[in-house]
N, C-alpha and C. Protein backbone atom coordinates (compact mmCIF):
# COMPACT_ATOMS: atom_id res chain seq x y z
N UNK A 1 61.71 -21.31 -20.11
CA UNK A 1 60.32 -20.87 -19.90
C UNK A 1 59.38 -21.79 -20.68
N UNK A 2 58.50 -22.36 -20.06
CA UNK A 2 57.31 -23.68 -20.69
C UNK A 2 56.96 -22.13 -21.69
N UNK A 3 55.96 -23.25 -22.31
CA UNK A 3 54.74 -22.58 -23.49
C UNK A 3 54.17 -22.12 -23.35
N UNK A 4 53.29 -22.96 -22.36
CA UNK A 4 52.19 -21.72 -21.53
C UNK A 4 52.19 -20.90 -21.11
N UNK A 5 53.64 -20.54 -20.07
CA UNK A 5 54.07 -18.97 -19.29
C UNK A 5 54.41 -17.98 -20.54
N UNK A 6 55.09 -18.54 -22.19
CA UNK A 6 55.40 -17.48 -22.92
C UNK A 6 54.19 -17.17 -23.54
N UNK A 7 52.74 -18.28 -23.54
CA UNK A 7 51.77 -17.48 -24.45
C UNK A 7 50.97 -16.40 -22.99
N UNK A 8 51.26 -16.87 -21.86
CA UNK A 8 50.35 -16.10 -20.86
C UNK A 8 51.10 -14.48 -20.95
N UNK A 9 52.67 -14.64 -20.98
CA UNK A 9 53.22 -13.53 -21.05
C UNK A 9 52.76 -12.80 -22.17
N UNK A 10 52.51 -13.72 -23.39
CA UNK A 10 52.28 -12.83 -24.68
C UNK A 10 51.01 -12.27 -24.67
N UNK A 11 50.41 -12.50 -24.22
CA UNK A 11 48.56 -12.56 -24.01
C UNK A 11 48.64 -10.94 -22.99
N UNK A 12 49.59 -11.51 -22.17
CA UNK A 12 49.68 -10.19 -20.95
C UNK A 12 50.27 -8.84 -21.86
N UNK A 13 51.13 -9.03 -22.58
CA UNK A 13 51.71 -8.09 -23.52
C UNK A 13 50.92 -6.89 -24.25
N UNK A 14 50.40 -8.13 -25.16
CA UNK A 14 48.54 -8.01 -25.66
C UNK A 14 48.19 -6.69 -25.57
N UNK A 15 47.61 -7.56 -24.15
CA UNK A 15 46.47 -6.37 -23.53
C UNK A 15 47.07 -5.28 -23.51
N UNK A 16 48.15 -5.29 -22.80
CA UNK A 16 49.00 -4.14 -22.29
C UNK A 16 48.87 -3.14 -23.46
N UNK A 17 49.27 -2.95 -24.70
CA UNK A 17 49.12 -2.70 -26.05
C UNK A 17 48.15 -2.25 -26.28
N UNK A 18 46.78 -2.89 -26.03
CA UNK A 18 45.54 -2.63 -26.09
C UNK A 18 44.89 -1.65 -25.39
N UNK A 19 45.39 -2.11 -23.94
CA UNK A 19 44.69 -0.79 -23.22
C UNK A 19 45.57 0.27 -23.35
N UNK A 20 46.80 0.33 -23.87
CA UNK A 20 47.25 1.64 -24.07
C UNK A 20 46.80 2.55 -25.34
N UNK A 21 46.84 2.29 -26.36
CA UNK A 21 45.83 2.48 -27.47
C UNK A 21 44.25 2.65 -26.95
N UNK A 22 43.68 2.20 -25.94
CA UNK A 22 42.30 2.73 -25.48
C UNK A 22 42.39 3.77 -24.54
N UNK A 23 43.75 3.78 -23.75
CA UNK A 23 43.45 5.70 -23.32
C UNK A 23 44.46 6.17 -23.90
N UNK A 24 44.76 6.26 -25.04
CA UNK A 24 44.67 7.50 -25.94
C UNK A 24 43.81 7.75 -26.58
N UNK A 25 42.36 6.83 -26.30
CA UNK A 25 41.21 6.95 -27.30
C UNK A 25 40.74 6.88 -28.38
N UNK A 26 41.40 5.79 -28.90
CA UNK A 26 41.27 4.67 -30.06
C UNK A 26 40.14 4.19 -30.06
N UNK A 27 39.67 4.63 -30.74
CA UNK A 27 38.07 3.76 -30.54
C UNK A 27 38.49 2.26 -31.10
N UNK A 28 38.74 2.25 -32.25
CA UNK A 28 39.22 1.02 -32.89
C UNK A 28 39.59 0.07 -32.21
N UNK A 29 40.50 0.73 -31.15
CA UNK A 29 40.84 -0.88 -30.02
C UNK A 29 40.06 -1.02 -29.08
N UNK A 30 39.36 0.28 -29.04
CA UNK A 30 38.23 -0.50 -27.95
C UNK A 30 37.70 -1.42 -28.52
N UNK A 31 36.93 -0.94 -29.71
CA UNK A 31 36.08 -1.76 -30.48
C UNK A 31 36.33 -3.52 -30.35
N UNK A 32 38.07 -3.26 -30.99
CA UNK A 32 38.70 -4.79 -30.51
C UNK A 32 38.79 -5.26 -29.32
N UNK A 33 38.94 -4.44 -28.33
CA UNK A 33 39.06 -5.03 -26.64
C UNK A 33 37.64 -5.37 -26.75
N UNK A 34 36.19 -4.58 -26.64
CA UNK A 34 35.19 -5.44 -26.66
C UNK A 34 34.82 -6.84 -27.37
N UNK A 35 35.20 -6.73 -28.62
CA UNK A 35 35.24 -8.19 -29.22
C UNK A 35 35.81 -9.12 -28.21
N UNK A 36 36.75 -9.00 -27.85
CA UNK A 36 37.71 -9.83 -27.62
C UNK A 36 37.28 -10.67 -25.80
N UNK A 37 35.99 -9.77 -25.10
CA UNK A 37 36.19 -9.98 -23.88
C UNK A 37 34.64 -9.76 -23.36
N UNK A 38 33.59 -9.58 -24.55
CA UNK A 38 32.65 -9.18 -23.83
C UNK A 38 31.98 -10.40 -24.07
N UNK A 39 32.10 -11.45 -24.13
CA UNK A 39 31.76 -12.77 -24.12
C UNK A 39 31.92 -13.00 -22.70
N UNK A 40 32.92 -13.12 -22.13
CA UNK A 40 33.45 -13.74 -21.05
C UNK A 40 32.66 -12.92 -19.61
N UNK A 41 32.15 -11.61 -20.42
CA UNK A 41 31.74 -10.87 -18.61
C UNK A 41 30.40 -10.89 -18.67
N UNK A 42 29.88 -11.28 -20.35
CA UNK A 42 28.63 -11.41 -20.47
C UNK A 42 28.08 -12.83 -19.60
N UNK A 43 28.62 -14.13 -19.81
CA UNK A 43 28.99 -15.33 -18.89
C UNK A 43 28.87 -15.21 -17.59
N UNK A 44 29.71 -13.87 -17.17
CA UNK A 44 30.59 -14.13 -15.86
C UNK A 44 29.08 -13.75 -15.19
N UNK A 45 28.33 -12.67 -15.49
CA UNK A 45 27.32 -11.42 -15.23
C UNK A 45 26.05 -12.69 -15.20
N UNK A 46 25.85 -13.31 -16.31
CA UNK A 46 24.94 -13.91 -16.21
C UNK A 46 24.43 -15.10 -15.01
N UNK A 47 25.75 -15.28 -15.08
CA UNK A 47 26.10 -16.52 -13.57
C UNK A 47 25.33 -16.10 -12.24
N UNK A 48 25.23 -15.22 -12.59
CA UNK A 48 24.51 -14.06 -11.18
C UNK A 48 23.09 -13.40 -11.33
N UNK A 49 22.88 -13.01 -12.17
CA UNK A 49 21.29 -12.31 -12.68
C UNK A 49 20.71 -13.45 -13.52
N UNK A 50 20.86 -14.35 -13.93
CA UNK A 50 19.83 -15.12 -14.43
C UNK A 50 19.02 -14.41 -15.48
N UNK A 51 19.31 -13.71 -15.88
CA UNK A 51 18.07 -12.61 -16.41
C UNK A 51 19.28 -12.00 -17.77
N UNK A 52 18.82 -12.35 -19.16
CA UNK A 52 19.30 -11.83 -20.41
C UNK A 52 19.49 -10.50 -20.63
N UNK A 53 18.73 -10.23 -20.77
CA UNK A 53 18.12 -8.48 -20.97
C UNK A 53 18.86 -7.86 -19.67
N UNK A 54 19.35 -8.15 -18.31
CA UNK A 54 19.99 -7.55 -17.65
C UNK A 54 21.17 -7.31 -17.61
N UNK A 55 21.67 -8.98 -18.36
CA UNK A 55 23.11 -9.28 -18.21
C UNK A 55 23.26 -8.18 -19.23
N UNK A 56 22.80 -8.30 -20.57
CA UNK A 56 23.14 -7.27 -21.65
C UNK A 56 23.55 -6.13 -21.13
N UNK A 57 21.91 -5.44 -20.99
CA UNK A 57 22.45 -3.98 -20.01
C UNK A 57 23.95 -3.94 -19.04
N UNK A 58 23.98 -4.48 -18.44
CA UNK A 58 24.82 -4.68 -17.34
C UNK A 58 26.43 -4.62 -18.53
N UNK A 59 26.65 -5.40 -18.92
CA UNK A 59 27.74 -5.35 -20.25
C UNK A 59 28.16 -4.21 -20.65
N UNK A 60 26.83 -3.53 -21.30
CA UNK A 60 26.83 -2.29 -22.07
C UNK A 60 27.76 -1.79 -21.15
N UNK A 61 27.11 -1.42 -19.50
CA UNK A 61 27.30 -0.17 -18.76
C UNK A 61 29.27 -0.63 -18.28
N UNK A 62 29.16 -2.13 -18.25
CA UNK A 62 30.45 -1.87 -18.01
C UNK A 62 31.58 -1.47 -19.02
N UNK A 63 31.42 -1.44 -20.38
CA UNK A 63 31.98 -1.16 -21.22
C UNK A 63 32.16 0.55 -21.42
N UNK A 64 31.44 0.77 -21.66
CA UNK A 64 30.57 2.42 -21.22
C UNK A 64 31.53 2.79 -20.58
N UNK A 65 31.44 1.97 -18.94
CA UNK A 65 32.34 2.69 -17.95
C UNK A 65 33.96 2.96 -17.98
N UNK A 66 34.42 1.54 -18.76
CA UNK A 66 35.47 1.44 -19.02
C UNK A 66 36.17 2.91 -19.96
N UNK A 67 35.25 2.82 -20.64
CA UNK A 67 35.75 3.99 -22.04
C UNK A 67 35.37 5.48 -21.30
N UNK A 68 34.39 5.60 -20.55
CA UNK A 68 34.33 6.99 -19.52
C UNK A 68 35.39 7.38 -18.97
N UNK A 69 35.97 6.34 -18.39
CA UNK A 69 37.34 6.50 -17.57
C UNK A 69 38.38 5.75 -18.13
N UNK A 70 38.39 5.93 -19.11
CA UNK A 70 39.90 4.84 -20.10
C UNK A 70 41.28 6.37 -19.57
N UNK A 71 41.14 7.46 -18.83
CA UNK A 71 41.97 7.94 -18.45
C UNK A 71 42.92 7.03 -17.33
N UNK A 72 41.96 6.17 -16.48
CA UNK A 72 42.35 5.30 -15.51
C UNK A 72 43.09 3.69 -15.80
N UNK A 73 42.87 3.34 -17.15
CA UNK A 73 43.47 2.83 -17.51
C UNK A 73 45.12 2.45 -17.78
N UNK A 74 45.89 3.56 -17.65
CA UNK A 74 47.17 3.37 -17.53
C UNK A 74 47.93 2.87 -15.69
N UNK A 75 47.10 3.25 -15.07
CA UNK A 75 47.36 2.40 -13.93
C UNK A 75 46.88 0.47 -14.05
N UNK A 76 46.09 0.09 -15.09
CA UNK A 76 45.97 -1.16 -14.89
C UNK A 76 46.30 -1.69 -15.45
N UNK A 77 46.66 -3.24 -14.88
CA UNK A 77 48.10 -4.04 -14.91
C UNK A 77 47.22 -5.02 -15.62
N UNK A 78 46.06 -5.80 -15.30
CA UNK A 78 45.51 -6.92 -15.67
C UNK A 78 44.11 -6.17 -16.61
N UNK A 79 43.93 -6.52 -17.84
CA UNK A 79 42.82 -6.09 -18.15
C UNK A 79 41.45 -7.14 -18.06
N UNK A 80 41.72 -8.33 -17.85
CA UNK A 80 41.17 -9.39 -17.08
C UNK A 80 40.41 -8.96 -15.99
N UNK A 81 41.25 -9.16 -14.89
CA UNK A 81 40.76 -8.37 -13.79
C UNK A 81 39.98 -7.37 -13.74
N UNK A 82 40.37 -6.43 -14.37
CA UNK A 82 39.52 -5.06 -14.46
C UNK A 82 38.61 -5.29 -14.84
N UNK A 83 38.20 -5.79 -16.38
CA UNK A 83 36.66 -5.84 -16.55
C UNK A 83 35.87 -6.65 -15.27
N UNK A 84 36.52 -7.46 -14.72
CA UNK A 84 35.84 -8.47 -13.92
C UNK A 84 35.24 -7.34 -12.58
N UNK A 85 36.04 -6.50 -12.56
CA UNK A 85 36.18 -6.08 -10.62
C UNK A 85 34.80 -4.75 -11.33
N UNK A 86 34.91 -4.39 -12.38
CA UNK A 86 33.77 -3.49 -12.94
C UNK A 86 32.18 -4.31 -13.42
N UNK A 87 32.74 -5.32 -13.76
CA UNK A 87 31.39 -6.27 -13.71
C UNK A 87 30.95 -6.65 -12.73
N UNK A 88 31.61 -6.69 -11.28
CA UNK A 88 31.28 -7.40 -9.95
C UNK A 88 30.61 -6.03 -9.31
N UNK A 89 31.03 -5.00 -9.65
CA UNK A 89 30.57 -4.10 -8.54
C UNK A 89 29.22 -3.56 -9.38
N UNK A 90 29.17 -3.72 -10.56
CA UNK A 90 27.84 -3.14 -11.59
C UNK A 90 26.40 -3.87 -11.02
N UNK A 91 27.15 -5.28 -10.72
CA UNK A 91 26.14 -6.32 -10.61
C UNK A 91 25.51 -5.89 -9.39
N UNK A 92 26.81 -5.82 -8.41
CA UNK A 92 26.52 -5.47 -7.05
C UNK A 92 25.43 -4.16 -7.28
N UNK A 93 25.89 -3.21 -7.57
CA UNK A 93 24.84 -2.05 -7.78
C UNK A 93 23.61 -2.94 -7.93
N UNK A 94 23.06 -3.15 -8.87
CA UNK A 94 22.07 -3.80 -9.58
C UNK A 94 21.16 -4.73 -8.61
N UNK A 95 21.61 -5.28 -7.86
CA UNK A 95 21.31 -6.32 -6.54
C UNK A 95 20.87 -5.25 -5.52
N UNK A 96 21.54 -4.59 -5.41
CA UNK A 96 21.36 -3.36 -4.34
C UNK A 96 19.81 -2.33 -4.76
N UNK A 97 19.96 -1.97 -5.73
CA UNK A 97 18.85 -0.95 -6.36
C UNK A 97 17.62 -2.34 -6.36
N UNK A 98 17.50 -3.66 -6.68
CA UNK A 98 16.29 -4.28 -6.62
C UNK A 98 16.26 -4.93 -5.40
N UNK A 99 16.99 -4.53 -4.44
CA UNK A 99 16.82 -5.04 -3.27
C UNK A 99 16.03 -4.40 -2.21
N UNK A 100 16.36 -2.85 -3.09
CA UNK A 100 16.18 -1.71 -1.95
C UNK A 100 15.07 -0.92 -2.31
N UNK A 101 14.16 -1.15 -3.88
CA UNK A 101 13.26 -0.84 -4.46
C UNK A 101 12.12 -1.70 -4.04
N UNK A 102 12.59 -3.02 -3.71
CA UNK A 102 11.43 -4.06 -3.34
C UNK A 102 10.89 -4.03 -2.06
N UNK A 103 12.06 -3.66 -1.01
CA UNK A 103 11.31 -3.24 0.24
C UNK A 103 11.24 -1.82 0.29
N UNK A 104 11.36 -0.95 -0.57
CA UNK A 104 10.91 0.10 -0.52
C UNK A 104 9.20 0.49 -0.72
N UNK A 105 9.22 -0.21 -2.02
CA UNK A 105 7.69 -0.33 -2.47
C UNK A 105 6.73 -0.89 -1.81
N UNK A 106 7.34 -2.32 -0.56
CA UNK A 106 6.58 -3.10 -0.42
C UNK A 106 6.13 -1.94 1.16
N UNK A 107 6.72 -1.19 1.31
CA UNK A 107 6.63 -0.55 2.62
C UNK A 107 5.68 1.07 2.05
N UNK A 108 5.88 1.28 1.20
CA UNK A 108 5.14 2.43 0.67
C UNK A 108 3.51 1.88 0.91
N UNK A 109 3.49 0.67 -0.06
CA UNK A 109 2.21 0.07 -0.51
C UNK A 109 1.26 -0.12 1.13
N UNK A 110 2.52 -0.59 2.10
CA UNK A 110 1.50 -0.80 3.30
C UNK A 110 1.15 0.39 3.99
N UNK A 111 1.54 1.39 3.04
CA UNK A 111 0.70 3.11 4.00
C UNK A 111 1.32 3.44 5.36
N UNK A 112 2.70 2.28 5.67
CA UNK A 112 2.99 2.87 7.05
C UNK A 112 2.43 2.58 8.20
N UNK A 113 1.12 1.47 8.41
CA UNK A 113 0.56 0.94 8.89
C UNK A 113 1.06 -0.53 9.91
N UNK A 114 1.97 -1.00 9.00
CA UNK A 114 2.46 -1.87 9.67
C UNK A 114 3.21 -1.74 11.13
N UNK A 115 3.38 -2.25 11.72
CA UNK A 115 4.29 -1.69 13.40
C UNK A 115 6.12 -2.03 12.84
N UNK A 116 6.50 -0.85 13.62
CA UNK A 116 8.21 -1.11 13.22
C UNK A 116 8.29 -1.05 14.48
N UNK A 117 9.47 -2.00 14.68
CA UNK A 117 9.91 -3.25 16.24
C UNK A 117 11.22 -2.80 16.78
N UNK A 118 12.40 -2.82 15.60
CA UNK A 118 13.80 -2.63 16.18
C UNK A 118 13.86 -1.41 15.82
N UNK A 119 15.04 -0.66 16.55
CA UNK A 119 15.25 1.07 16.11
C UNK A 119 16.01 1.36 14.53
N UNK A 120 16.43 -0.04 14.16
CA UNK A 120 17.08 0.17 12.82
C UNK A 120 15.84 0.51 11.88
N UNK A 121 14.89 -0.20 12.22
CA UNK A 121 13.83 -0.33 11.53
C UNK A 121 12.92 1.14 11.47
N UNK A 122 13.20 1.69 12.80
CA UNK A 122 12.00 2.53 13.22
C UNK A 122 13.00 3.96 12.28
N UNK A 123 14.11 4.01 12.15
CA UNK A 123 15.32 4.60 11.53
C UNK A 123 14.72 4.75 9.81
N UNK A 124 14.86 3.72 9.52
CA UNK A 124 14.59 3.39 8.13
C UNK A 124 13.10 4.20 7.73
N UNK A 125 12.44 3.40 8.50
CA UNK A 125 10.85 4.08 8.20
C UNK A 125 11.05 5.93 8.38
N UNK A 126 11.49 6.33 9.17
CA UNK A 126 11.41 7.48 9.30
C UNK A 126 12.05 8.43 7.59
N UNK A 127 13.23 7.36 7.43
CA UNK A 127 14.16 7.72 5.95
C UNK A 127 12.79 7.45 4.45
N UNK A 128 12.39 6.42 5.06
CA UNK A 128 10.67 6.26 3.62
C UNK A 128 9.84 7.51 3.85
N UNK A 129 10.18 8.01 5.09
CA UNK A 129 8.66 9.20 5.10
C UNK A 129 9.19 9.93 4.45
N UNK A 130 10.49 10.35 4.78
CA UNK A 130 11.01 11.36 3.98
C UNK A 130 10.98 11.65 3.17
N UNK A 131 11.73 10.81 2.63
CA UNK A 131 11.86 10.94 0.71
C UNK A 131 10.40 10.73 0.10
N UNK A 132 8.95 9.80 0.69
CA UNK A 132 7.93 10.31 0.58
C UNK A 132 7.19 11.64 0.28
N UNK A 133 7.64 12.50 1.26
CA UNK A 133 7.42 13.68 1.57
C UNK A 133 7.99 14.79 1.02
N UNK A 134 9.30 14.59 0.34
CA UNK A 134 9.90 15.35 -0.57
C UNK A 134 9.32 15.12 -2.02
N UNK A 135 8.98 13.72 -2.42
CA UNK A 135 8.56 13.75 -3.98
C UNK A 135 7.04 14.11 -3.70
N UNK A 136 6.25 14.18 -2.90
CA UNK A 136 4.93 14.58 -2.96
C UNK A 136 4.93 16.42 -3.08
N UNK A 137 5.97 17.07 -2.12
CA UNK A 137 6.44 18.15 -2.26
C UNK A 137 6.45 18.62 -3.54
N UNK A 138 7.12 17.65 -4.02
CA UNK A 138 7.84 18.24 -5.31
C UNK A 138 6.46 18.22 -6.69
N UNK A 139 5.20 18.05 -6.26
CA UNK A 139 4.10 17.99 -7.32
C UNK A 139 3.48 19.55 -7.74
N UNK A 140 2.94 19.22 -8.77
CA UNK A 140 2.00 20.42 -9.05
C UNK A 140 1.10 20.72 -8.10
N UNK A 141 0.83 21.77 -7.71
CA UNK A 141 -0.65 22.42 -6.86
C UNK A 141 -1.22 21.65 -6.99
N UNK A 142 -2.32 20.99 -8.18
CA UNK A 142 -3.83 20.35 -8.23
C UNK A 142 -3.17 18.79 -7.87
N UNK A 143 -2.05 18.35 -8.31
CA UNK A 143 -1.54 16.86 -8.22
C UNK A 143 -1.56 17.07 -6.83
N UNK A 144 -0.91 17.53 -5.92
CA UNK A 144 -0.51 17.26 -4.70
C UNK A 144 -1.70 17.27 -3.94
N UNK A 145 -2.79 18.66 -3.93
CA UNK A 145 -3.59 18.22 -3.74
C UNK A 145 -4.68 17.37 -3.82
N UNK A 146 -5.11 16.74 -4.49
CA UNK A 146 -5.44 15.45 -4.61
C UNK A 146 -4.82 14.10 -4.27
N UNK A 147 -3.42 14.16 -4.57
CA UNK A 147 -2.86 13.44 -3.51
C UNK A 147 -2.83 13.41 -2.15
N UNK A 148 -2.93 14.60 -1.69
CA UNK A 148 -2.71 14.27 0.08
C UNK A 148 -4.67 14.24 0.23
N UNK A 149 -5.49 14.50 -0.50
CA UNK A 149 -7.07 14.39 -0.39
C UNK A 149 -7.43 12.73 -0.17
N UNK A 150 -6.86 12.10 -0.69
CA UNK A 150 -6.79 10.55 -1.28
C UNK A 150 -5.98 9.67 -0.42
N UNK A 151 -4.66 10.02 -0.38
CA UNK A 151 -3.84 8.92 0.49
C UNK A 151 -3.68 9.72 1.94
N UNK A 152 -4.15 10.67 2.07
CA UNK A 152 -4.30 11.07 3.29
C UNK A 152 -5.06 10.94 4.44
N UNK A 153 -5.94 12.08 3.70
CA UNK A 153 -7.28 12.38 3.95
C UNK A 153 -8.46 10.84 3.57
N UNK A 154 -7.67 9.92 2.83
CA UNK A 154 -8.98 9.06 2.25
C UNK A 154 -10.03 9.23 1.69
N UNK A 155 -10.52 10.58 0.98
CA UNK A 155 -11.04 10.81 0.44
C UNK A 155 -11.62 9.70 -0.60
N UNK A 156 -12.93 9.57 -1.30
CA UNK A 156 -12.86 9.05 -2.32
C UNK A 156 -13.13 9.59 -3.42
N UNK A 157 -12.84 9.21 -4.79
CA UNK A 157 -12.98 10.32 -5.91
C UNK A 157 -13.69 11.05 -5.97
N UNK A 158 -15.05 10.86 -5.40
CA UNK A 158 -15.92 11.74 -5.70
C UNK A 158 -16.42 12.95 -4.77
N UNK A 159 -15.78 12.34 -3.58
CA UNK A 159 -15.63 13.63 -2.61
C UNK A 159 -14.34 14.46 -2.79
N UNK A 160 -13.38 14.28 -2.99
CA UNK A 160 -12.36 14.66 -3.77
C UNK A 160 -12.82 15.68 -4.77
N UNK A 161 -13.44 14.66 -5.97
CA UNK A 161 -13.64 16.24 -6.85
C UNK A 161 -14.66 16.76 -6.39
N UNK A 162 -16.12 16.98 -5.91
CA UNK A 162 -16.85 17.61 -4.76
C UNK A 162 -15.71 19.13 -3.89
N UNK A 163 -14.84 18.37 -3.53
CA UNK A 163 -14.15 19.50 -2.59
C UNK A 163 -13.04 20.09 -3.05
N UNK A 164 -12.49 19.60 -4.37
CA UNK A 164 -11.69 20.21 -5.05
C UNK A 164 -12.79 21.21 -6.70
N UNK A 165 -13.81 21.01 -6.42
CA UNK A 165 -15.04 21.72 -7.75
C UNK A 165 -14.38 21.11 -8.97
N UNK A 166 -14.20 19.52 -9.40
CA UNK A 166 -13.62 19.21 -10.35
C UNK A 166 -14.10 18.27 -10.80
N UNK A 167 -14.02 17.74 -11.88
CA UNK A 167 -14.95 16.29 -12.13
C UNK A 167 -14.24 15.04 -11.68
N UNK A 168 -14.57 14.03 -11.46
CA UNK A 168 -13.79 12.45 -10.93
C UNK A 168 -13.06 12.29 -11.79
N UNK A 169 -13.18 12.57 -13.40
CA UNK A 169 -12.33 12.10 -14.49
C UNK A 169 -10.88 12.62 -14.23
N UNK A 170 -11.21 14.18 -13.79
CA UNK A 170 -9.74 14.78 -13.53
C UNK A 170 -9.07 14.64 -12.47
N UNK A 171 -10.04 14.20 -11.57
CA UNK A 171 -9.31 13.58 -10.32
C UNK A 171 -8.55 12.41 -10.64
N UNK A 172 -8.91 11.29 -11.11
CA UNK A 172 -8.50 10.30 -11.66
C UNK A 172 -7.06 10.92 -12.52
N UNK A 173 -7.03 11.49 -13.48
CA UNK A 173 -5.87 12.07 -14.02
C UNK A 173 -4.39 12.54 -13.14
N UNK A 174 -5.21 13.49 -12.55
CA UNK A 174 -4.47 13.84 -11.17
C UNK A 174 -3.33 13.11 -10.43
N UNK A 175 -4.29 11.99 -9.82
CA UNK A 175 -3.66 11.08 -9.42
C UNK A 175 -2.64 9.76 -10.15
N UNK A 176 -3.44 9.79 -11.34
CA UNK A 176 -2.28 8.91 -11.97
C UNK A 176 -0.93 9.78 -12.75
N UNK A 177 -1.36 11.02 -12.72
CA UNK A 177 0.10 11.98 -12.82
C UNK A 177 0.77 12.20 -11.48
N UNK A 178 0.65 12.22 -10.51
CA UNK A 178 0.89 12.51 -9.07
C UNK A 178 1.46 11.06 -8.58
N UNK A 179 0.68 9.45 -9.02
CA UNK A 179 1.71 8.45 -8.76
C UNK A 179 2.93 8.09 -9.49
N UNK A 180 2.81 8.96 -10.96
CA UNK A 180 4.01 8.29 -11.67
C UNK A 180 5.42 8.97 -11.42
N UNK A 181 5.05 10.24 -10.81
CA UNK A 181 5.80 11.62 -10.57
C UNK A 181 6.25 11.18 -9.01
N UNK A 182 5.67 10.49 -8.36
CA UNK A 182 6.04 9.85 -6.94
C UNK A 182 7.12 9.03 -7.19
N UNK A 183 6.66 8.23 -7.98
CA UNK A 183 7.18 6.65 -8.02
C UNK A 183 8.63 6.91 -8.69
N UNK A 184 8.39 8.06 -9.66
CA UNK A 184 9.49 8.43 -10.27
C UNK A 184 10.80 9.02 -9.45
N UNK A 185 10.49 10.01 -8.50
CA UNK A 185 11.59 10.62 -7.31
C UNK A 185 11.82 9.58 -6.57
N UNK A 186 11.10 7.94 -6.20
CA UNK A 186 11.54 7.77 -5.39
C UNK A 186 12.79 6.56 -6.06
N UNK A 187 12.19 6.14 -7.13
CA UNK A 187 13.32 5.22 -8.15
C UNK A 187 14.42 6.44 -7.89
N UNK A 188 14.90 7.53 -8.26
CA UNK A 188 15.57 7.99 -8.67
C UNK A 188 16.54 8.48 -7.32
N UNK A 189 15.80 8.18 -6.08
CA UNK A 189 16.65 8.70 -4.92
C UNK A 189 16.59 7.58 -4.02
N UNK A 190 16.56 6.51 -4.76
CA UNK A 190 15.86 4.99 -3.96
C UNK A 190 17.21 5.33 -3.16
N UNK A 191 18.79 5.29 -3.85
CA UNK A 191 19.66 5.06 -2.93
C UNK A 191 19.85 5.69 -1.74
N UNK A 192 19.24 7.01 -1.26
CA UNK A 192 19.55 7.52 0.01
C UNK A 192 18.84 6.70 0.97
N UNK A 193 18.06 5.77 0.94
CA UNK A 193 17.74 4.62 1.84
C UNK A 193 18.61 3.39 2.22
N UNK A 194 19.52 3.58 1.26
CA UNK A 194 20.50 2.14 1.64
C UNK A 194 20.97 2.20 3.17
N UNK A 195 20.96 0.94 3.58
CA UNK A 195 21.64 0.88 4.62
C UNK A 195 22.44 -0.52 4.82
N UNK A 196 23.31 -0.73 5.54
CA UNK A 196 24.11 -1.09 5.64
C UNK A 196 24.06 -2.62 5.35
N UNK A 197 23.28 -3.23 6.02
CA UNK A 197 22.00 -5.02 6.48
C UNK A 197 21.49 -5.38 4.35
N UNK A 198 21.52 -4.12 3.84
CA UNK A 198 21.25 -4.41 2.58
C UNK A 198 22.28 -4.75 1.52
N UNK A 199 23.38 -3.74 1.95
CA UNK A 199 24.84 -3.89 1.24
C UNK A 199 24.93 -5.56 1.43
N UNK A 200 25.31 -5.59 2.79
CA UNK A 200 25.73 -7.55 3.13
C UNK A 200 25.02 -8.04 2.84
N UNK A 201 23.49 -7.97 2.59
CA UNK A 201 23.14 -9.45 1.95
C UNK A 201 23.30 -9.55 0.74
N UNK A 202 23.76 -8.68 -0.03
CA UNK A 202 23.60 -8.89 -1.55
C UNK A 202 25.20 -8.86 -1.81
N UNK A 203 26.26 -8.57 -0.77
CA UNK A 203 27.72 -8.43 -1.36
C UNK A 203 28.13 -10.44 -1.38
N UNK A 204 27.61 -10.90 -0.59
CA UNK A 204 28.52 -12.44 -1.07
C UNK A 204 27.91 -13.20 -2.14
N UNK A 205 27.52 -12.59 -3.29
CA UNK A 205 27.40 -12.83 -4.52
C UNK A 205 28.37 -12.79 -5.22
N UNK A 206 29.47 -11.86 -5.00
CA UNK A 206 30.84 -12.00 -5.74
C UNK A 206 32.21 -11.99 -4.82
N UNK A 207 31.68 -13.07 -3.05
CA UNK A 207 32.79 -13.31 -2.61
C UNK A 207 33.70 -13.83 -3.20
């Protein structure tokens, strides 16, 4: 047996050792398995997001994930691999949520105004009203109303508060509690919009 196959075997050993000591929940070897590997996915992650502060995050969560489910760990053979196939699909997430936030927003912002052409499309839009229509739902009495007074109705502030007996200041309030409370349900349920045309363009990033 060359040198190299007995240090690859020993290396393989290693781990083996390692991740067994991490699901029995050793923190200690996690501690050491992170030393030992979060260089390499921090690298691997970055190769792809361009972006510091993401790759980090992105790290954290795969580490995180690892130790959430270190029950699953005794099925894996390569601990190589594994961090890698948990860093590829994190990323993937990550590509997906700013893929699907950007034409989400950019389709909110146009009020629906624009013409939709193909039925995938006309599909989709119908899925933005929705979830539209559920986080506006989901407001206080005075928020909502003023919201549907404004992006509805077109109201302007001052007929607004006029027909709501309120001053513009609180209208103004209103509404900037009513967009953050929007914006907020729809980050948070962005994914029930995914569709399929979004998955593929962002999956051959880690063909």
């Amino acid at each position: 047996m060359s040198r190299t196959r007995r240090l690859d075997q020993y290396n393989a050993d290693e781990d083996h050792l390692l991740l067994e000591r991490v699901f029995a929940g050793d923190a200690l070897a996690f501690n050491q398995l992170y030393d030992q590997t979060n260089r390499n996915i921090y690298n691997a992650v970055m190769t792809y997001v361009k972006n510091e502060h993401v790759a980090i995050e992105l790290v954290q969560q795969v580490y995180v994930k690892l130790w959430n489910n270190r029950q699953k760990l005794k099925e894996v053979r390569s601990l190589k691999d594994y961090l890698f196939i948990l860093a590829r699909n994190l990323t993937l997430d990550h590509f997906k949520k700013v893929t699907i936030e950007t034409r989400f927003f950019a389709e909110f912002s146009s009020k629906g105004n624009s013409p939709v052409s193909t039925t995938d499309e006309r599909i989709e839009q119908l899925e933005y009203d929705k979830l539209l229509n559920n986080a506006v739902a989901q407001l206080p009495p005075q928020q909502k109303e003023v919201w549907l007074l404004i992006h509805e109705e077109e109201l302007s502030y001052a007929d607004t508060a006029v027909k709501m007996n309120i001053s513009r200041l609180t209208v103004k309030r209103h509404l900037e509690l009513s967009r953050k409370s929007v914006r907020d349900y729809l980050r948070s349920h962005i994914y029930t919009v995914l569709t399929l045309p979004v998955f593929i363009s962002t999956y051959h990033f880690f063909k």
